[in-house]
C-alpha atoms as a PDB file:
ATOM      1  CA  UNK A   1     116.701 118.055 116.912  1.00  0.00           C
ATOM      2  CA  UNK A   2     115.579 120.251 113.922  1.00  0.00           C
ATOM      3  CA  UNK A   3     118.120 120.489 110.874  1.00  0.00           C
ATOM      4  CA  UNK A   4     118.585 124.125 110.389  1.00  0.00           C
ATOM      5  CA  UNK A   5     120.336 125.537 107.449  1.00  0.00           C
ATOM      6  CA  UNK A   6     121.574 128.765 107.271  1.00  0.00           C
ATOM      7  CA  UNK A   7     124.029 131.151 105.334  1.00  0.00           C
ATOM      8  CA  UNK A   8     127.960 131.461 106.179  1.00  0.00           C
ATOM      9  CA  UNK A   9     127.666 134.019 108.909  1.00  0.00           C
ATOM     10  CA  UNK A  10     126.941 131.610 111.623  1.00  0.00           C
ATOM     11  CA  UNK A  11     130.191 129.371 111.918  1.00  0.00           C
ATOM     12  CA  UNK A  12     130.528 127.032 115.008  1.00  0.00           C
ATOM     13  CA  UNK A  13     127.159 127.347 115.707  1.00  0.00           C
ATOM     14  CA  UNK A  14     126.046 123.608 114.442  1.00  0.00           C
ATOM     15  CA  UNK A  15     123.750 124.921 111.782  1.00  0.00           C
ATOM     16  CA  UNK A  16     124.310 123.613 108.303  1.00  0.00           C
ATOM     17  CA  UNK A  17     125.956 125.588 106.096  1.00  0.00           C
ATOM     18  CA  UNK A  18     127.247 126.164 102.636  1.00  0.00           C
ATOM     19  CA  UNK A  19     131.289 124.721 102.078  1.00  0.00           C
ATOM     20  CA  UNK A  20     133.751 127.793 101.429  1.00  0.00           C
ATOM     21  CA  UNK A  21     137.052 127.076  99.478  1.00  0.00           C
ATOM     22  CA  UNK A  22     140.366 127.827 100.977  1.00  0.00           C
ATOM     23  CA  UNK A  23     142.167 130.321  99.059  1.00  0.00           C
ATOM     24  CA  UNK A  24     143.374 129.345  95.557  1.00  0.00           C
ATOM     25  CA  UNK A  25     141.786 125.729  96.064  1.00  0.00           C
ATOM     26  CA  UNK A  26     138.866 124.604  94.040  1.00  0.00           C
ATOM     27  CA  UNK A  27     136.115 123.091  95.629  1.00  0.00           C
ATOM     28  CA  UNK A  28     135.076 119.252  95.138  1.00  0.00           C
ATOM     29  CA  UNK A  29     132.534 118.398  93.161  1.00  0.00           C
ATOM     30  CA  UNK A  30     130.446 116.912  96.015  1.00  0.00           C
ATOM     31  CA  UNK A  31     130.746 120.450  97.809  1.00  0.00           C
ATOM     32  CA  UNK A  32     130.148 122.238  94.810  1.00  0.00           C
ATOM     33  CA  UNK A  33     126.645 120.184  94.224  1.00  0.00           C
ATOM     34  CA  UNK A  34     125.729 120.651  98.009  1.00  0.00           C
ATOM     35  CA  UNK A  35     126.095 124.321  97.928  1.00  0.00           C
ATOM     36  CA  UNK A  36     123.576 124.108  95.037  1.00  0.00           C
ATOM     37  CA  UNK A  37     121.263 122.213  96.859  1.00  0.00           C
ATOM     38  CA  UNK A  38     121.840 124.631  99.865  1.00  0.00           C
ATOM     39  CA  UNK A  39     120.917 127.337  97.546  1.00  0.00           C
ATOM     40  CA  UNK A  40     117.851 126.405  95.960  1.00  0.00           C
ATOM     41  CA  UNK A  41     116.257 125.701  99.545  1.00  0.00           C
ATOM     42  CA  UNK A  42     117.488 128.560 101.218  1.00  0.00           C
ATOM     43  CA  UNK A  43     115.860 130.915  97.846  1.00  0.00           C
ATOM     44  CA  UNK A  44     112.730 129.157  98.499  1.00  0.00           C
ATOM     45  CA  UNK A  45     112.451 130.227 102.264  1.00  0.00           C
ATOM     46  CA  UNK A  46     113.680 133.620 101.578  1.00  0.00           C
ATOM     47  CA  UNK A  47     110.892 134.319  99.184  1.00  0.00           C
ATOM     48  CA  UNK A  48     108.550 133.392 101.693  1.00  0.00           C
ATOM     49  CA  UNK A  49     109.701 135.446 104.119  1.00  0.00           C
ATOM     50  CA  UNK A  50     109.635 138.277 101.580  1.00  0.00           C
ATOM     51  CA  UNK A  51     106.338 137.369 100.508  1.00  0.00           C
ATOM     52  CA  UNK A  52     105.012 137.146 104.332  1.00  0.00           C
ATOM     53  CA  UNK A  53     106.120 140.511 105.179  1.00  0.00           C
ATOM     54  CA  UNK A  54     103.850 142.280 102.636  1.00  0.00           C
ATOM     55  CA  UNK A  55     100.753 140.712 104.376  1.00  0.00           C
ATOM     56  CA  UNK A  56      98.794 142.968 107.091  1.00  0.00           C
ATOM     57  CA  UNK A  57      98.087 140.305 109.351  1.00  0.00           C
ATOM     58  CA  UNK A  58     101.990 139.676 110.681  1.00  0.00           C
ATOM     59  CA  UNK A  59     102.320 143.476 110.395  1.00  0.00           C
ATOM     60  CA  UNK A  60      99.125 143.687 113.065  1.00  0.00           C
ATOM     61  CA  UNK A  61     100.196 141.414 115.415  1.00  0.00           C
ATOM     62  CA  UNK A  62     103.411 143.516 116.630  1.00  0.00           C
ATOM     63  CA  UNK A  63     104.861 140.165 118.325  1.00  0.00           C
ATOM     64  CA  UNK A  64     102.796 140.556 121.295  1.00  0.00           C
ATOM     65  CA  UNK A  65     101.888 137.201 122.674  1.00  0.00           C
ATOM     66  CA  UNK A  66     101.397 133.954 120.846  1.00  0.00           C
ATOM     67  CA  UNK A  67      99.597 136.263 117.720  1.00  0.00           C
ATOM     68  CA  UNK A  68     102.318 135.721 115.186  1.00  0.00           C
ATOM     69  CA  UNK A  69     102.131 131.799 116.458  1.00  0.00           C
ATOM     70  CA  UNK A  70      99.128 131.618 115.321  1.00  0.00           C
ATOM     71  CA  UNK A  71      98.733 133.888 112.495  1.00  0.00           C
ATOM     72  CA  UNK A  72     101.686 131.689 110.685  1.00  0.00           C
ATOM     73  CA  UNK A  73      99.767 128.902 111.434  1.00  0.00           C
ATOM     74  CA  UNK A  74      96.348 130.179 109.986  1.00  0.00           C
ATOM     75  CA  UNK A  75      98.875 131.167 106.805  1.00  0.00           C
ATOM     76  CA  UNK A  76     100.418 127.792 106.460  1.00  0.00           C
ATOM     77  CA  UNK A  77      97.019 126.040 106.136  1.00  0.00           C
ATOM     78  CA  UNK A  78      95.779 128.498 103.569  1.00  0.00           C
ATOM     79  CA  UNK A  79      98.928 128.309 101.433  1.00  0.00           C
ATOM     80  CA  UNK A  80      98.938 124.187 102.270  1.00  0.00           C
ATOM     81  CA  UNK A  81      95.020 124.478 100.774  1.00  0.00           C
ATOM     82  CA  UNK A  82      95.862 127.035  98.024  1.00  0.00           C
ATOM     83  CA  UNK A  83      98.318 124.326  96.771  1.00  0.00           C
ATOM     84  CA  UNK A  84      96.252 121.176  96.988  1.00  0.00           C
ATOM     85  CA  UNK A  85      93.435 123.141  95.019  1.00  0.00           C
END
């Protein structure tokens, strides 16, 4: 029961995602501070992904197996430690 957010190309699917306006309506102020929200999280993980596809090691481990499984976690703890200091 993970909360998934994800862009508006996947309606009815249960994932959360950004309010859209009906045509020449406005959208409340509520929506219009959720969709930032929405935004600002969704930047964060798309920089990450950007930033993980320049590294060798996901590029080396072709999906075969568990490899990327365990090559994202081996990442994650060195960013986790990189952060702490």
């Amino acid at each position: 029961r993970t909360l998934t957010i994800a862009d508006g190309g996947y309606p009815g699917t249960g994932l959360v995602m950004p309010h859209r306006r009906l045509k020449g309506e406005a959208l409340p102020d509520w929506k219009q501070a959720h969709n930032k929200s929405h935004k600002q999280v969704r930047a964060r993980v798309e920089h990450v992904f950007a930033r993980m596809k320049t590294w060798k090691i996901l590029r080396d481990c072709r999906l075969k197996g568990d490899g990327v499984h365990h090559a994202m976690l081996g990442i994650a703890r060195m960013h986790n430690l990189a952060l702490a200091g």
